[in-house]
Protein backbone atom coordinates (compact mmCIF):
# COMPACT_ATOMS: atom_id res chain seq x y z
CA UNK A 1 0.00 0.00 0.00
CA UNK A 2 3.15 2.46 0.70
CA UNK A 3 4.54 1.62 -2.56
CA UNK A 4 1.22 2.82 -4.60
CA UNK A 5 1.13 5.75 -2.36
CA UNK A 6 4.45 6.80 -3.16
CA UNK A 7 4.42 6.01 -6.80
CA UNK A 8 1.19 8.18 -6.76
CA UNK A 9 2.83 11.12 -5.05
CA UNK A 10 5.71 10.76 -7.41
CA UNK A 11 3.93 11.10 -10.40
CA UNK A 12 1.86 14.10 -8.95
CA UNK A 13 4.99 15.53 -8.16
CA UNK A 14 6.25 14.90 -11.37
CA UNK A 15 3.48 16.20 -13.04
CA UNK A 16 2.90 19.35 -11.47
CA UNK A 17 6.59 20.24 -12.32
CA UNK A 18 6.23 19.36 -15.51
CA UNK A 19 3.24 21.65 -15.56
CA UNK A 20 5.05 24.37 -13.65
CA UNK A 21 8.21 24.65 -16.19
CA UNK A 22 5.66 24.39 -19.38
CA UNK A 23 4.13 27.77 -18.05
CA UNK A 24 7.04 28.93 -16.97
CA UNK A 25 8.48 28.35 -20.61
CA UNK A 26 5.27 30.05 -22.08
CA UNK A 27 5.48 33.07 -19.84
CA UNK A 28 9.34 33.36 -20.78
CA UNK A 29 8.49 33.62 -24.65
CA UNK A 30 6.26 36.12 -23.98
CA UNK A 31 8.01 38.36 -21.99
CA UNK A 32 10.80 37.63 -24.60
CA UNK A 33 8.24 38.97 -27.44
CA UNK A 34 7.83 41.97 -25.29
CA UNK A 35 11.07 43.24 -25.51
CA UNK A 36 11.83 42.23 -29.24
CA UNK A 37 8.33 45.03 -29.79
CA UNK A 38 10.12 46.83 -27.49
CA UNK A 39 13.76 47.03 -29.15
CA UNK A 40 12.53 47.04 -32.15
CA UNK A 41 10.67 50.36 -31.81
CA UNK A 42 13.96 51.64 -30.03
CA UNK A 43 16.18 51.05 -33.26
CA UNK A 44 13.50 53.45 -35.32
CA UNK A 45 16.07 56.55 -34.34
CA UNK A 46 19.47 56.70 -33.87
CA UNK A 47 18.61 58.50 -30.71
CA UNK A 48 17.31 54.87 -29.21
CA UNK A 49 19.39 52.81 -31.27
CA UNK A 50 21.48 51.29 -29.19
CA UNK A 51 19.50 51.29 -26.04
CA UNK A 52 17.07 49.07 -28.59
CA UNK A 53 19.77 46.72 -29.54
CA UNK A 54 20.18 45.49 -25.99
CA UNK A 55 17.08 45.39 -25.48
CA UNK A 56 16.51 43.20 -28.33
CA UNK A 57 19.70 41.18 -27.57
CA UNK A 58 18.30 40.61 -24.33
CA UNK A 59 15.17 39.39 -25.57
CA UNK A 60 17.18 36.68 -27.57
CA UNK A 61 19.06 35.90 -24.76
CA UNK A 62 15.64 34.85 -22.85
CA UNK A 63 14.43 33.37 -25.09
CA UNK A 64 17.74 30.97 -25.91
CA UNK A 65 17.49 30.33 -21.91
CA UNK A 66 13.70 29.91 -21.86
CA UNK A 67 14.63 27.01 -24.95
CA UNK A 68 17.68 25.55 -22.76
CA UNK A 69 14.91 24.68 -20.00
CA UNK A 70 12.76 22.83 -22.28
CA UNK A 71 12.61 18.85 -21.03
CA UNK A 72 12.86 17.71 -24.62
CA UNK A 73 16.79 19.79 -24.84
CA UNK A 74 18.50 16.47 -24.02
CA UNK A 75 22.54 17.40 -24.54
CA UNK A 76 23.01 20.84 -22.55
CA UNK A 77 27.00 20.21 -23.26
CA UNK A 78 27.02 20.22 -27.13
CA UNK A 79 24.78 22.71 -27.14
CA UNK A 80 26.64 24.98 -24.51
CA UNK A 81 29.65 24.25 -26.74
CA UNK A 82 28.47 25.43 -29.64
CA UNK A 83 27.48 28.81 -27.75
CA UNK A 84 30.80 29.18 -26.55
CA UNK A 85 32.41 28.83 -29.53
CA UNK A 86 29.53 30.95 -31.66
CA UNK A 87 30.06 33.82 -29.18
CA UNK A 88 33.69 33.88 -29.01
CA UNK A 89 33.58 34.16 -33.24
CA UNK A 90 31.08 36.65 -33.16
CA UNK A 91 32.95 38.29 -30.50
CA UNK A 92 35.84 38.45 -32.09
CA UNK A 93 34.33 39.60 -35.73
CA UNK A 94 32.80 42.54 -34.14
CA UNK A 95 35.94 44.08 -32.59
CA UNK A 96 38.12 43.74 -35.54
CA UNK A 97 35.68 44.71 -38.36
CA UNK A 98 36.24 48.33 -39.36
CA UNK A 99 32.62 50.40 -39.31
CA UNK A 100 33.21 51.00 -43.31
CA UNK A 101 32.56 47.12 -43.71
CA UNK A 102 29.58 46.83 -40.92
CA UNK A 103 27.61 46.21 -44.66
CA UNK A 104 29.48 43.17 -45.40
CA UNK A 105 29.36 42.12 -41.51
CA UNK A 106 25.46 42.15 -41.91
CA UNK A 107 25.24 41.09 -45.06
CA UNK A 108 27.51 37.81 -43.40
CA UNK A 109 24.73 37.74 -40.64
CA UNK A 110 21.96 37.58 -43.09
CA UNK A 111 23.53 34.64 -44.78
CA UNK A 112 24.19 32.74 -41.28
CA UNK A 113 20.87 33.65 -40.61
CA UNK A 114 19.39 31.67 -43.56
CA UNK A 115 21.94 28.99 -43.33
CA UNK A 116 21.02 28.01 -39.83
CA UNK A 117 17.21 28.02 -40.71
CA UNK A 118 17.76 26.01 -43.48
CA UNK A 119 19.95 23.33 -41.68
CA UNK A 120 17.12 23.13 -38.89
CA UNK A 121 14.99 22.38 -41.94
CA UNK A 122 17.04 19.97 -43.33
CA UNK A 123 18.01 18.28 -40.17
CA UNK A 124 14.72 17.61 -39.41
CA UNK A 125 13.89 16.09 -42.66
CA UNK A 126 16.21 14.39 -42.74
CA UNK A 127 15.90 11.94 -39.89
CA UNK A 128 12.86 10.55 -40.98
CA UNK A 129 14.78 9.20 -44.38
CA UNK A 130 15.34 5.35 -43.58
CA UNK A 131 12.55 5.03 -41.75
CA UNK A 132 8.97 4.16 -42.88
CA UNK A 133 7.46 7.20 -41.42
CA UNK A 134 7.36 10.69 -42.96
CA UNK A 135 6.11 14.73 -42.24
CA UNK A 136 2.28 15.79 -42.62
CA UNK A 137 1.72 18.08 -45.38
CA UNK A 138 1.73 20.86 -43.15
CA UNK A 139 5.30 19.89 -41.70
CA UNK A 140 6.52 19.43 -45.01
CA UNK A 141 5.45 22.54 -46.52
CA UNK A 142 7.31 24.22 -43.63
CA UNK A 143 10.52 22.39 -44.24
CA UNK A 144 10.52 23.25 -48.22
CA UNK A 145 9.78 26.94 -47.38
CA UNK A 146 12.94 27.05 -44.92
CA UNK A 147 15.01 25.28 -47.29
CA UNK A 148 14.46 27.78 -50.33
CA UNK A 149 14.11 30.93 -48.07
CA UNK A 150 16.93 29.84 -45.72
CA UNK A 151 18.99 28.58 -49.00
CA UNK A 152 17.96 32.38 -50.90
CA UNK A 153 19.49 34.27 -48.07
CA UNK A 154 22.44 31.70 -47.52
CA UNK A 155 24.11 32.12 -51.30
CA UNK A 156 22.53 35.68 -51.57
CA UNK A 157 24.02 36.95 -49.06
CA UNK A 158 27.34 35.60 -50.07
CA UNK A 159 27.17 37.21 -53.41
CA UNK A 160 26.11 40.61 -51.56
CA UNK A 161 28.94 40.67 -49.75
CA UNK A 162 31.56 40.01 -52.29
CA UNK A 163 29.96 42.70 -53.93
CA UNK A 164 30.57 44.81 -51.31
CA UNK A 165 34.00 43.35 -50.41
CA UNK A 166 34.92 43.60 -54.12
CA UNK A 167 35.54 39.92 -54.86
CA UNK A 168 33.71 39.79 -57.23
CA UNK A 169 32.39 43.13 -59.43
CA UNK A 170 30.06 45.40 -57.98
CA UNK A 171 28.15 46.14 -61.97
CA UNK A 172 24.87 44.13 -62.65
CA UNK A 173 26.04 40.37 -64.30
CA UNK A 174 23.40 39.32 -66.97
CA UNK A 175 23.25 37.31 -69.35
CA UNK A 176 20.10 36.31 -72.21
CA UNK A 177 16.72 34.92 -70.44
CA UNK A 178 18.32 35.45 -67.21
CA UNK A 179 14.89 35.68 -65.89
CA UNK A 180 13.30 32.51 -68.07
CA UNK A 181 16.46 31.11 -66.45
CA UNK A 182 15.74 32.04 -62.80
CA UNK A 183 11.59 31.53 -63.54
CA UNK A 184 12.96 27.77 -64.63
CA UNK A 185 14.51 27.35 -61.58
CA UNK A 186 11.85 28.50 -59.48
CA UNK A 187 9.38 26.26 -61.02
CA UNK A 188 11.60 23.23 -60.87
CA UNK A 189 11.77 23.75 -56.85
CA UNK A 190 8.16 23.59 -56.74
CA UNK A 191 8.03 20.34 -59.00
CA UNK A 192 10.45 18.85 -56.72
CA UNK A 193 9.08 20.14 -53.77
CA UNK A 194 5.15 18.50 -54.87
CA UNK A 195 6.68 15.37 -55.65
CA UNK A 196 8.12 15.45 -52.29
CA UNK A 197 5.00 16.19 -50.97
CA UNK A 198 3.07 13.40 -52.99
CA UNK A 199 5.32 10.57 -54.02
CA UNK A 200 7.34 9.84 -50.53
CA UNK A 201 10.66 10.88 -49.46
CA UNK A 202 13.81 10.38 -51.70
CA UNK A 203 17.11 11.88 -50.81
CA UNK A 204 18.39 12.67 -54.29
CA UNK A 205 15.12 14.33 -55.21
CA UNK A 206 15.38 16.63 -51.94
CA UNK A 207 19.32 17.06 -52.26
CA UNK A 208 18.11 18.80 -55.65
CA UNK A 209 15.88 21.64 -53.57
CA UNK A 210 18.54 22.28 -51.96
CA UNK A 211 20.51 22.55 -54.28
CA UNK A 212 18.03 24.57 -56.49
CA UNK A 213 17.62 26.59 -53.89
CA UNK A 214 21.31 28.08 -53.35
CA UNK A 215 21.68 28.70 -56.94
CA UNK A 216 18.51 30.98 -56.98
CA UNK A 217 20.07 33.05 -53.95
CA UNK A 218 23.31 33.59 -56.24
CA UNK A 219 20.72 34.40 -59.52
CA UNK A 220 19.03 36.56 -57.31
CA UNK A 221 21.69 39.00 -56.49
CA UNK A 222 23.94 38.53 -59.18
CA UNK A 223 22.14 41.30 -61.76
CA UNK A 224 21.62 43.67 -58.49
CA UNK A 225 24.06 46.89 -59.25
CA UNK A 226 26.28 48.06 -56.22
CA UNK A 227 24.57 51.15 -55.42
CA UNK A 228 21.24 49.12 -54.88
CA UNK A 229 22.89 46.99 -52.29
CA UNK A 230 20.99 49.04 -49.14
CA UNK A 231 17.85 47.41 -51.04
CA UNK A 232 19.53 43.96 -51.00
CA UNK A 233 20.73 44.15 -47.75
CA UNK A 234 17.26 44.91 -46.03
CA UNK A 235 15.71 42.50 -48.62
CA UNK A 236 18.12 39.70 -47.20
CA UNK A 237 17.15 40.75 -43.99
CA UNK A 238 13.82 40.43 -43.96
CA UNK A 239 14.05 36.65 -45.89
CA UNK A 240 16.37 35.65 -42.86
CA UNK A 241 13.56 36.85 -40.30
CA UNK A 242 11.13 34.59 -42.51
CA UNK A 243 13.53 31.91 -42.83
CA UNK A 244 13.72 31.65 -38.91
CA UNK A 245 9.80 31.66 -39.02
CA UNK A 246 9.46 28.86 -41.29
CA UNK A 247 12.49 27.04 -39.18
CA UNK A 248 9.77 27.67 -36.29
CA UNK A 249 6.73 26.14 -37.65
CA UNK A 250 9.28 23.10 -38.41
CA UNK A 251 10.37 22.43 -34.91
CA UNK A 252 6.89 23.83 -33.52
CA UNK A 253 8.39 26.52 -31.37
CA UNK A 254 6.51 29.96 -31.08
CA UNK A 255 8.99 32.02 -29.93
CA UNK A 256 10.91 31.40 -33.05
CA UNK A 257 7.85 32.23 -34.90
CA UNK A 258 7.13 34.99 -33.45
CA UNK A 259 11.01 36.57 -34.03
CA UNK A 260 11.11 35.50 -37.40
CA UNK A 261 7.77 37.30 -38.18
CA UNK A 262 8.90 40.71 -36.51
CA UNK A 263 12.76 40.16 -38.58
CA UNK A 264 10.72 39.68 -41.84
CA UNK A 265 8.07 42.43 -41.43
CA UNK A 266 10.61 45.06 -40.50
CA UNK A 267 13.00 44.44 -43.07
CA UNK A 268 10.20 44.80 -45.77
CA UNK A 269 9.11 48.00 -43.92
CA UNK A 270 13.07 49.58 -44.69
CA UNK A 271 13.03 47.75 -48.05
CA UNK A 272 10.03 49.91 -48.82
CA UNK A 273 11.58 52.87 -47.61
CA UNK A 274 14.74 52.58 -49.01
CA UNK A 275 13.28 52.03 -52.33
CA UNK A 276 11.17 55.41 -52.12
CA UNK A 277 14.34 56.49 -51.13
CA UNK A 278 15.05 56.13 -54.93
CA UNK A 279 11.63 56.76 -56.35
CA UNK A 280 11.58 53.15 -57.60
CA UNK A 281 9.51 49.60 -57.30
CA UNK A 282 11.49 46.92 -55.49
CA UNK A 283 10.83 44.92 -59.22
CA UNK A 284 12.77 48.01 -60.77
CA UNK A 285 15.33 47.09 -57.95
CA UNK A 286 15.56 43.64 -58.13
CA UNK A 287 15.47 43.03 -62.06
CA UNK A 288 16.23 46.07 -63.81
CA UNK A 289 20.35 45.41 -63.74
CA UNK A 290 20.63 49.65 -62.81
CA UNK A 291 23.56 50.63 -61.87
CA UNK A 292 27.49 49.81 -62.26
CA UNK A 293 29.54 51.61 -59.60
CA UNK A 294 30.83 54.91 -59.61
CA UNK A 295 33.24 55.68 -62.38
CA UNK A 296 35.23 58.41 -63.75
CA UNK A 297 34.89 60.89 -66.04
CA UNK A 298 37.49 61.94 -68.87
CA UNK A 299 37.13 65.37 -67.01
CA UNK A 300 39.66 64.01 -64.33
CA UNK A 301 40.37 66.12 -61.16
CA UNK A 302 40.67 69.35 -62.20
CA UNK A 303 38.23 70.38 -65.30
CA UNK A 304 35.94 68.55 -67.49
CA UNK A 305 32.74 69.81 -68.68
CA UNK A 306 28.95 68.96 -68.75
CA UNK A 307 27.46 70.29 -72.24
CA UNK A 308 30.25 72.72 -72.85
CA UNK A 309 29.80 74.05 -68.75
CA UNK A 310 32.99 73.97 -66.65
CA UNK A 311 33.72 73.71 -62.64
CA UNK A 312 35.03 75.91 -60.33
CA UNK A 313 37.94 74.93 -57.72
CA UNK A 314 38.50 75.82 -54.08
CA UNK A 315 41.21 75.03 -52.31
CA UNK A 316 41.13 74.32 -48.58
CA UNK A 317 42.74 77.56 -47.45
CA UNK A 318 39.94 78.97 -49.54
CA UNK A 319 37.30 76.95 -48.39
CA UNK A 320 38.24 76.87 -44.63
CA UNK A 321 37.20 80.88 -44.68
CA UNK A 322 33.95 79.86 -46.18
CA UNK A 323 33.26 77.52 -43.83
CA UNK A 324 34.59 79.85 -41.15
CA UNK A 325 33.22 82.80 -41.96
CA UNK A 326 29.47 81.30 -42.34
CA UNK A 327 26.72 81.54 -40.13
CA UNK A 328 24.82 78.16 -41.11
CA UNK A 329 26.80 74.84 -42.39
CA UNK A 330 24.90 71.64 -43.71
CA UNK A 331 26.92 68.52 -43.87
CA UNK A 332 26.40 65.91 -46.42
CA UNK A 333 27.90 63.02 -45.87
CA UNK A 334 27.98 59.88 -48.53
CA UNK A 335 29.64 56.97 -49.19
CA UNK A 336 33.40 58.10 -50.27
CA UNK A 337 33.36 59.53 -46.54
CA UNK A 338 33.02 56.41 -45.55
CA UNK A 339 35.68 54.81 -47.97
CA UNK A 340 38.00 57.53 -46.82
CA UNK A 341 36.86 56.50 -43.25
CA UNK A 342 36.46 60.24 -42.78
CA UNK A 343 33.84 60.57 -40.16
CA UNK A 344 36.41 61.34 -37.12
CA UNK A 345 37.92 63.89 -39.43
CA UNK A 346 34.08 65.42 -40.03
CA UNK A 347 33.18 65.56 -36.16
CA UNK A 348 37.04 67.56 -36.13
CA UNK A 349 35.53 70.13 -38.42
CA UNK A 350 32.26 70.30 -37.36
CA UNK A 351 34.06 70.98 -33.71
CA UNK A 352 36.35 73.77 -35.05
CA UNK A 353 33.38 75.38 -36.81
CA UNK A 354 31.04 75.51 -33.64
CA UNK A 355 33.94 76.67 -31.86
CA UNK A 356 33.45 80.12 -34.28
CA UNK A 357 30.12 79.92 -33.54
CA UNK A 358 28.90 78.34 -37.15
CA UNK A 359 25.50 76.14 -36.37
CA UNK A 360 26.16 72.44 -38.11
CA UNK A 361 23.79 70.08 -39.16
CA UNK A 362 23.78 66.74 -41.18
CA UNK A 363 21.67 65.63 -43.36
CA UNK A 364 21.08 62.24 -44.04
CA UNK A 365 19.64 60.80 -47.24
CA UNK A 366 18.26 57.04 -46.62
CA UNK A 367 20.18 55.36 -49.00
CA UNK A 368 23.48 57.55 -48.66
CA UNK A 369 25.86 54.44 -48.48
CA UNK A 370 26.13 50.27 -48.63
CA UNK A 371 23.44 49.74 -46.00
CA UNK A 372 20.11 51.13 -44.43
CA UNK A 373 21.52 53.69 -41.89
CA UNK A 374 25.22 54.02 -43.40
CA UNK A 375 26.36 57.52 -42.63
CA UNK A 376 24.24 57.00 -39.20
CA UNK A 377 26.46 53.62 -38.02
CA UNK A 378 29.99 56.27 -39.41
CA UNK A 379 28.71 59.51 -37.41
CA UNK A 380 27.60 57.74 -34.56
CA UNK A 381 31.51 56.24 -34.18
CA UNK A 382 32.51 59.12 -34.37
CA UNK A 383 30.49 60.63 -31.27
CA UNK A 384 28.69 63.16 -33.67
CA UNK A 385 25.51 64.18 -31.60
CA UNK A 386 22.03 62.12 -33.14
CA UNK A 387 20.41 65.76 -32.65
CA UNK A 388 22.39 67.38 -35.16
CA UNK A 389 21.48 64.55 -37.63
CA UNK A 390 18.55 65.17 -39.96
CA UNK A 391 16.47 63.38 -42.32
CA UNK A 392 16.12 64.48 -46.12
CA UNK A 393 12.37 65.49 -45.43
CA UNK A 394 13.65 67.73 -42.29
CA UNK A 395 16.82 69.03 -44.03
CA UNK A 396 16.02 69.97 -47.50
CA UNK A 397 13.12 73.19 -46.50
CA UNK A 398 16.71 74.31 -44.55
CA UNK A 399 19.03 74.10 -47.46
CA UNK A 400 17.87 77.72 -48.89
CA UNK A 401 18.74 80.02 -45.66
CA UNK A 402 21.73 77.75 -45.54
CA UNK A 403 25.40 79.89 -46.08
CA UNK A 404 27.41 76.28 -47.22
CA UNK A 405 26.53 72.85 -48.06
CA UNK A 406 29.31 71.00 -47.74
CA UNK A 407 29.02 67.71 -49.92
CA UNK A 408 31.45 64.67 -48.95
CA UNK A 409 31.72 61.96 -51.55
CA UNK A 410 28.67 62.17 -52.45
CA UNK A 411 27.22 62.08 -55.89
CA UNK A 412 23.67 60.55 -56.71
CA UNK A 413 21.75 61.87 -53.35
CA UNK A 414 22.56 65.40 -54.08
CA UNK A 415 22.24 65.06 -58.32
CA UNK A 416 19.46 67.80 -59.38
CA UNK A 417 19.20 66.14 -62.21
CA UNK A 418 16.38 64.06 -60.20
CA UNK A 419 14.28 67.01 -60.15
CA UNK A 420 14.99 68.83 -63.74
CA UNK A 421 15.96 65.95 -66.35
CA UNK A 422 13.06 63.67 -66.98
CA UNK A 423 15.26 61.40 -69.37
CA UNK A 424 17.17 60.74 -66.14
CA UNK A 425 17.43 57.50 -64.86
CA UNK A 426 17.40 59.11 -61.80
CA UNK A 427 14.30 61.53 -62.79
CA UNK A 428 11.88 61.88 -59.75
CA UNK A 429 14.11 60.26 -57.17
CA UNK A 430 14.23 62.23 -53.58
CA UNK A 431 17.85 63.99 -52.89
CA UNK A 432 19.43 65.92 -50.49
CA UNK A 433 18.71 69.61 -51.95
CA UNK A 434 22.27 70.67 -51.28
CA UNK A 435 21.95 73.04 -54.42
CA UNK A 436 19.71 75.50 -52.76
CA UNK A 437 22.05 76.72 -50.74
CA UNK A 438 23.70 80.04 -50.40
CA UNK A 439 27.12 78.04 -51.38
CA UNK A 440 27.88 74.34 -52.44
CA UNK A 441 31.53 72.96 -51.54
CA UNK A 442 31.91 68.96 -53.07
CA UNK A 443 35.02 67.41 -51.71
CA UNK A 444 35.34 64.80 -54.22
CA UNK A 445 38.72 63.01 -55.99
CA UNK A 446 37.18 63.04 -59.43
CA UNK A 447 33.87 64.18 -61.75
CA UNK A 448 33.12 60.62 -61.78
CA UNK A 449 29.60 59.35 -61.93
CA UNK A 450 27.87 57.75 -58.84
CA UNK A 451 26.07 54.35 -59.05
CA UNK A 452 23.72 55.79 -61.75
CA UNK A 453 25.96 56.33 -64.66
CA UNK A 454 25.10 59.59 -64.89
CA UNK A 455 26.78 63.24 -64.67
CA UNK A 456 26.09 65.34 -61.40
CA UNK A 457 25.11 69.13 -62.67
CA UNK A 458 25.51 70.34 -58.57
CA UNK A 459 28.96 69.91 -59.62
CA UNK A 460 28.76 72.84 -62.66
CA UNK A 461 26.20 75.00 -60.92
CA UNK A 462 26.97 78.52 -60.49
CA UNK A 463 27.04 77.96 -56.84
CA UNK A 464 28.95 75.34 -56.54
CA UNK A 465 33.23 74.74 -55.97
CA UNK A 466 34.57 71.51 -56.06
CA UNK A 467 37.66 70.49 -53.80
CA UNK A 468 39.30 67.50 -55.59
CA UNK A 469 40.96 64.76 -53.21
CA UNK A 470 40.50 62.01 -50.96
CA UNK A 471 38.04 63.04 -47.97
CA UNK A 472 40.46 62.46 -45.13
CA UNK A 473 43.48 64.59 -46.44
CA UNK A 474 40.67 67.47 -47.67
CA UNK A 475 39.29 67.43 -44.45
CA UNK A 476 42.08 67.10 -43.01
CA UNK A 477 43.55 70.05 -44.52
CA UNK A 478 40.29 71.82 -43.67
CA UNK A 479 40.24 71.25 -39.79
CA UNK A 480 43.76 73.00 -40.10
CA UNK A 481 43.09 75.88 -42.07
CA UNK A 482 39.97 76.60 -39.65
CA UNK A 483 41.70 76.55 -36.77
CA UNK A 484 43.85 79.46 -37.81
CA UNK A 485 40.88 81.56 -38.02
């Protein structure tokens, strides 16, 4: 009689604490969705930005414990190991990387991203090959969907950042019926994929997915231009976040879900944005091979003309009393200031010039860069204060009572021709109304053309002197003149 009593009370026991670290679980993930809300609405200014990135790391960090405590985790030491050795990598990545290649560092994430969603997808696939049993439809439809997304981002994301890292060229790669190509693919994943559904498992046939599936990532980005990799990157984003949603419904876990839902819907919120930021679809984007990298002009450094116009020079001696002597100065930042790795040099100037009592500002255009935030990520290393940063809709209604806009290596963002050439490629396309001011100063090493292909007329306005060289030693040069005012 003992015996039964105490098997009874064990299995009471056992049961209640199985009940009491199920809820506990439950409660965990939500809390843990809380936050990632939270963080997430954080990282929407650059004021918040960071505070929202803890937050949100936090979040993950819950949740990852909230997993750990799940009864059906069975080997806490491999999996402990693998964290261990994950964060000392990721650790170590994000202390050497320079902030001018934080596009090819998140482009990398993406792709690890997508890789690790599609492994859980294969994994779990695969250990029901050998055996007589096999997914429902609905598990199986979740497993195809993480290995194309997962495999998209994976080889994508790879191409984007040899792009980016200039492995490989930057220009659009096409080729005849790339897109009856890619269309071809496509439809021979879903072929695969049905017969996978219908006619039983079969390793070779799901092998091909797979493999289907990588190659479509690398077709995907391959006739992207350089100067629409911002698009890619948030693009690639927002398939990782759905690739870790799919990898959820897969393993039946809702915090994962739940994650990969908020990833996926806020990177196609800042794909949309970024492609306003260019006045064009996200088709136009993705399949209309624009843009091959900025290039130079027969004009060289020091002349070259735009239908018979010609530039004016300044040097920095010159330009240092402009800047001096104004009351207002508008900084635009683009992406040769972050080639140059010129932001420290930019918060020296913008320091000298306050010191004379000249108000600074920055304006930020949203696709001024490699990546969604760019010249945000560069300013912010540099300790430049997020008040003094402003967006193109805040900025440009400034630029007229403006004394100097002071253009750094950019080209495209600040092109007129968007608003007065409507055989532009560019025609329509929000910039940084830099022209309006009183006076226009473009620190640039050539007349080259920016991702577009085509000519800048800021640089042959009437208002406008260009100062030809690298950012840094211009700058550089700058910061010393001014401080002999």
């Amino acid at each position: 009689m003992s015996g039964i009593t105490s098997t009874i009370a064990s299995t009471i026991a056992s049961t209640d604490l199985s009940n009491v670290i199920t809820n506990g679980i439950q409660v965990g993930y939500l809390i843990s969705a809380c936050l990632f809300f939270v963080g997430i609405k954080r990282l929407g200014s650059p004021a918040t930005a960071r505070q929202g990135n803890l937050i949100s790391s936090v979040a993950m960090l819950l949740a990852i414990v909230v997993t750990l405590l799940d009864l059906n985790v069975v080997n806490y030491v491999t999996i402990l190991g693998c964290i261990a050795i994950g964060s000392a990598i990721g650790a170590v990545m994000a202390q050497r990387v320079e902030m001018t290649e934080m596009p090819q560092l998140v482009g990398l994430f993406n792709g690890l991203g997508g890789a690790a969603s599609a492994l859980v997808a294969i994994g779990e696939l695969w250990r029901y090959f050998g055996t007589a049993n096999s997914p429902d439809t609905g598990g199986m439809i979740s497993i195809l969907l993480g290995v194309l997304i997962g495999g998209v981002t994976l080889s994508g994301s790879l191409i984007a950042f040899a792009k980016l890292q200039g492995m490989i060229s930057g220009a659009p790669v096409t080729f005849p019926f790339q897109q009856a190509f890619n269309a071809a693919l496509l439809m021979s994943f879903l072929i695969g994929g049905g017969l996978l559904l219908s006619g039983g498992l079969n390793q070779s046939m799901f092998l091909g997915t797979i493999a289907i599936s990588l190659l479509l990532g690398v077709m995907f980005v391959l006739p992207i231009g350089g100067g629409d990799m911002p698009v890619v990157i948030s693009l690639l984003n927002s398939l990782s976040g759905l690739a870790a949603s799919a990898a959820g419904f897969v393993v039946g876990n809702s915090m994962l879900i739940i994650a990969g839902a908020l990833v996926g819907a806020s990177g196609i919120i800042l794909t949309v944005i970024m492609c306003k930021g260019m006045n064009r679809s996200l088709t136009n984007v993705l399949f209309a091979a624009f843009g091959s990298g900025e290039t130079a002009t027969s004009g060289g450094a020091t002349g070259g003309s735009m239908s018979g116009q010609s530039v004016k020079t300044v040097d920095p001696e010159e330009g240092a009393m402009m800047l001096g002597y104004a009351r207002s100065v508008v900084i635009v930042p683009g992406y040769g200031m972050a080639v140059a790795q010129a932001q420290h040099a930019v918060r020296e100037l913008s320091d000298q010039l306050e010191r004379l009592g000249v108000e600074v500002r920055y304006a930020i255009h949203p696709v001024a860069g490699r990546m969604p935030g760019h010249m945000n990520v560069l300013l912010a290393e540099a300790n430049v204060p997020y008040d003094r940063l402003y967006d193109m809709e805040d900025i440009n209604p400034q630029f007229e009572t403006t004394d100097v806009a002071l253009v750094i290596g950019a080209n495209d963002v600040v092109n007129p021709a968007a608003r007065t050439a409507k055989d532009s490629p560019i025609y329509g396309m929000p910039i940084l109304e830099a022209d309006r001011a009183k006076h226009t100063i473009v620190i640039k090493r050539s007349l080259g053309t920016g991702f577009a292909g085509v000519e800048n007329e800021l640089f042959y306005g009437d208002k406008t002197m260009m100062m030809f060289g690298g950012a840094k030693d211009m700058l550089t040069k700058l910061v010393a003149e001014v401080k002999e005012l």
